[in-house]
C-alpha atoms as a PDB file:
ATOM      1  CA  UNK A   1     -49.106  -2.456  -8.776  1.00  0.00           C
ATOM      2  CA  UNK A   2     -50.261  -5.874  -8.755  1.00  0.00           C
ATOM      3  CA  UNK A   3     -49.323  -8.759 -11.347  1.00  0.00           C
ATOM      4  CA  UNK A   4     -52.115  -9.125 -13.255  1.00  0.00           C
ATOM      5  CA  UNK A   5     -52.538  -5.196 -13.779  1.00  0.00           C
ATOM      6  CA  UNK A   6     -48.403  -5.645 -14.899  1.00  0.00           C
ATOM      7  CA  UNK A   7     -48.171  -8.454 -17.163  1.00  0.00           C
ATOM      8  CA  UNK A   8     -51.426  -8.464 -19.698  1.00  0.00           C
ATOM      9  CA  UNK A   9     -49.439 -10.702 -22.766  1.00  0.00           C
ATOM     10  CA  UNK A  10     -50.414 -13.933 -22.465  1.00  0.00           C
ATOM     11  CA  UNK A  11     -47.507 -16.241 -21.418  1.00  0.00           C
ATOM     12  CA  UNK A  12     -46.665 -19.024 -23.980  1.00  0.00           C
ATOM     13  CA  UNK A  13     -44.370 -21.743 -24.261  1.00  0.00           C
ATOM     14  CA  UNK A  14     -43.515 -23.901 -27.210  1.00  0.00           C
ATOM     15  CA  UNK A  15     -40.934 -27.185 -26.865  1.00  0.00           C
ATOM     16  CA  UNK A  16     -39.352 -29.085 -29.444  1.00  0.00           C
ATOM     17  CA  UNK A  17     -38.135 -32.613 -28.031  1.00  0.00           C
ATOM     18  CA  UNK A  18     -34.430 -33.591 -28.576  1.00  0.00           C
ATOM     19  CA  UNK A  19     -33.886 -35.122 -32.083  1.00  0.00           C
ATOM     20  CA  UNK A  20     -33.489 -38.882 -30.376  1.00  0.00           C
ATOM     21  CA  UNK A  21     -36.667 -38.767 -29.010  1.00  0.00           C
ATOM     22  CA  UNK A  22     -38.475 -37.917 -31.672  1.00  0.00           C
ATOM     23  CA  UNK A  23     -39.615 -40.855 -34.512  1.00  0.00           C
ATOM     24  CA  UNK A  24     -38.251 -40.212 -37.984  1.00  0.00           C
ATOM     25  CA  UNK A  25     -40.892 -41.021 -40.537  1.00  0.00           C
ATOM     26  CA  UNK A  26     -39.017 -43.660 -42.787  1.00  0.00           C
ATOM     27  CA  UNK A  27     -39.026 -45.725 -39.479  1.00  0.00           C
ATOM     28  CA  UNK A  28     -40.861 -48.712 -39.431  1.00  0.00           C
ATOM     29  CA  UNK A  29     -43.436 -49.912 -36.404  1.00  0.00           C
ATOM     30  CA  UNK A  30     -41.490 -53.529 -35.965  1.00  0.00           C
ATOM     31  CA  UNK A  31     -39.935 -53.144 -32.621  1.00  0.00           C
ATOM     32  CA  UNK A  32     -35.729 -54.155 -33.044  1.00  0.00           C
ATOM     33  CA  UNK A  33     -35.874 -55.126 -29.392  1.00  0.00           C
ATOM     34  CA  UNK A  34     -37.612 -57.776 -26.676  1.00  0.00           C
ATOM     35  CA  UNK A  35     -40.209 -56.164 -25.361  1.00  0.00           C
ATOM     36  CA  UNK A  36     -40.968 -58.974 -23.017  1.00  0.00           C
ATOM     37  CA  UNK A  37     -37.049 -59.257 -21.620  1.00  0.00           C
ATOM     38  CA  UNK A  38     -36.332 -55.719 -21.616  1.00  0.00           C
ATOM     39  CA  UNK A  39     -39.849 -53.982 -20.996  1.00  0.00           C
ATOM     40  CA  UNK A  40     -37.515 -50.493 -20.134  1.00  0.00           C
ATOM     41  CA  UNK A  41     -35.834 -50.803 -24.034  1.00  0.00           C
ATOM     42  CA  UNK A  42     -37.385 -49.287 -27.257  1.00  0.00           C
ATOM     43  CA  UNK A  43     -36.436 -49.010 -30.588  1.00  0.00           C
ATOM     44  CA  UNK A  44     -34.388 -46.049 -29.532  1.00  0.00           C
ATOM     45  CA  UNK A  45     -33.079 -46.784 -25.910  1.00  0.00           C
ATOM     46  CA  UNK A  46     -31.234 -49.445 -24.516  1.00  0.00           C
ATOM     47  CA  UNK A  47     -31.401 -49.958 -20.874  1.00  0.00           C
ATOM     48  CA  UNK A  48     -28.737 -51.591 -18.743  1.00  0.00           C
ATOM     49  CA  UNK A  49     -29.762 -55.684 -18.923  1.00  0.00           C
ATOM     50  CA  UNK A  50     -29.941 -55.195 -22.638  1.00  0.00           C
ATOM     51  CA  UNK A  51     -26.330 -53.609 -23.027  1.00  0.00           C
ATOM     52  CA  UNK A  52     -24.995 -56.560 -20.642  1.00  0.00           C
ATOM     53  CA  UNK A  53     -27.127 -59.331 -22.926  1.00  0.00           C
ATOM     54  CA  UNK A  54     -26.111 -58.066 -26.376  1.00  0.00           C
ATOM     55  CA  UNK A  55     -22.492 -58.104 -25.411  1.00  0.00           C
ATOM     56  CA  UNK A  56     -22.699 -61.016 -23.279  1.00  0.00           C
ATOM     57  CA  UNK A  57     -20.194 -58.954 -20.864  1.00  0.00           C
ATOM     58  CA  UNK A  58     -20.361 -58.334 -16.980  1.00  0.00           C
ATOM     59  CA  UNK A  59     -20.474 -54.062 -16.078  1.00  0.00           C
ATOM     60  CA  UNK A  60     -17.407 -54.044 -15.281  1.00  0.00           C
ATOM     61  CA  UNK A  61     -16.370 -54.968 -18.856  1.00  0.00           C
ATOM     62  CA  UNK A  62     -19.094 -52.017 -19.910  1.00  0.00           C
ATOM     63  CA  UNK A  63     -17.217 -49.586 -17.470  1.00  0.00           C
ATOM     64  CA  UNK A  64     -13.975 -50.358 -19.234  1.00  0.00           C
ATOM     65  CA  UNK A  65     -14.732 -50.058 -22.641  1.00  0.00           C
ATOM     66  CA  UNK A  66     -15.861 -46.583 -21.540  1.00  0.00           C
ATOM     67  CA  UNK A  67     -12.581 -45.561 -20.200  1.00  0.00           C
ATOM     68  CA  UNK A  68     -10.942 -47.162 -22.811  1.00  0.00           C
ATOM     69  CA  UNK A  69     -12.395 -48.288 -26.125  1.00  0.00           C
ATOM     70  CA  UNK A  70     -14.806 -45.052 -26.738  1.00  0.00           C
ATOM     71  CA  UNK A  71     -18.339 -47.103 -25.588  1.00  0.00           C
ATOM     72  CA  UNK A  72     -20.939 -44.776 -25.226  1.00  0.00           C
ATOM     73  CA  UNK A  73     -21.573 -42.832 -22.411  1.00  0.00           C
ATOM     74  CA  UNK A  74     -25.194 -43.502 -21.363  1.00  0.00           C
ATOM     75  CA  UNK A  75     -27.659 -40.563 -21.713  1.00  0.00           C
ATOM     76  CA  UNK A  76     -29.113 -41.882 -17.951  1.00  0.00           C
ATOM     77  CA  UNK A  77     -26.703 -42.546 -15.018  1.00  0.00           C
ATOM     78  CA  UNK A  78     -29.888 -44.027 -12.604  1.00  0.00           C
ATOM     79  CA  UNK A  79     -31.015 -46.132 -14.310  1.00  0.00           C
ATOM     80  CA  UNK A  80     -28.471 -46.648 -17.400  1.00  0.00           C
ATOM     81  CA  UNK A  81     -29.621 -46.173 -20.988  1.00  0.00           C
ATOM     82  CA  UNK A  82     -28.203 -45.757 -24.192  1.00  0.00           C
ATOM     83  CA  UNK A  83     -28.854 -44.456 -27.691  1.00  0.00           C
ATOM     84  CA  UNK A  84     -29.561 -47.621 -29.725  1.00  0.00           C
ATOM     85  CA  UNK A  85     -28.076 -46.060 -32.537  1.00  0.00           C
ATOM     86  CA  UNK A  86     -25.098 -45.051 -30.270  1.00  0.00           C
ATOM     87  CA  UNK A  87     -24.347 -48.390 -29.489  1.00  0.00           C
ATOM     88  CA  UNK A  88     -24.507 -49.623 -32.986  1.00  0.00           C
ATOM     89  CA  UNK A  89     -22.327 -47.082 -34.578  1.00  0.00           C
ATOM     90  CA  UNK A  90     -19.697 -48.606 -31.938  1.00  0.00           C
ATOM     91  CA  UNK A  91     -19.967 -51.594 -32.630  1.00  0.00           C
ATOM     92  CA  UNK A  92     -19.614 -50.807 -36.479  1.00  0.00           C
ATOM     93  CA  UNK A  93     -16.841 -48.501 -36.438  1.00  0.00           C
ATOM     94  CA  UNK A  94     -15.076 -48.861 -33.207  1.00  0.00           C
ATOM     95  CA  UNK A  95     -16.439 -52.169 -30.706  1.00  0.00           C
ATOM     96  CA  UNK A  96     -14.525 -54.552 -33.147  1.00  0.00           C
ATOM     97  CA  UNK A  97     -11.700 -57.026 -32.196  1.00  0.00           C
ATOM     98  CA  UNK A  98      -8.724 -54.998 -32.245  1.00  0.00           C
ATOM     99  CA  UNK A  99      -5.219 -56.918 -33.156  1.00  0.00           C
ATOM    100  CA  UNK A 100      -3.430 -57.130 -30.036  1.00  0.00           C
ATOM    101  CA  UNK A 101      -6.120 -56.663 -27.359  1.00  0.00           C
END
């Protein structure tokens, strides 16, 4: 028996893109980034430079507050990028100035 004499339902596929990808529809156009300095950002990514820039901190800084404050992990090891939002709820709730460190 061949294949096409075997299968005669047409094959279909639907995909849904992850809920960060996708552009909620209260959200504005204005871009919260630099699209000039960090042409790999968008309003929903932040890549590597722009992590290092808004901190003003070296990676190795980064790398620790992984390990040890809760920093976001980055949803792309090569090349690095974050959530936006991600990185804002830990700087909110968690990146403070601690007493004593």
């Amino acid at each position: 028996m061949r294949y096409s004499e075997f299968n005669t339902q047409p094959m279909s596929f639907t995909y849904t893109p992850p809920s960060f990808a996708m552009e909620s529809p209260d959200s504005s156009n204005e871009d919260v980034y630099d699209k000039q300095r960090y042409p790999e950002s968008s309003n929903k990514i932040m890549c590597h430079q722009e992590v290092l820039d808004f901190f003003n901190k070296k990676r190795t800084t980064i790398i620790s507050w992984r390990k040890n404050r809760g920093f976001p992990e980055p949803i792309s090891k090569s090349p690095l990028r974050w959530l936006r939002e991600a990185v804002m709820n830990w700087v909110e709730h968690e990146g403070g100035f601690k007493a004593g460190n």
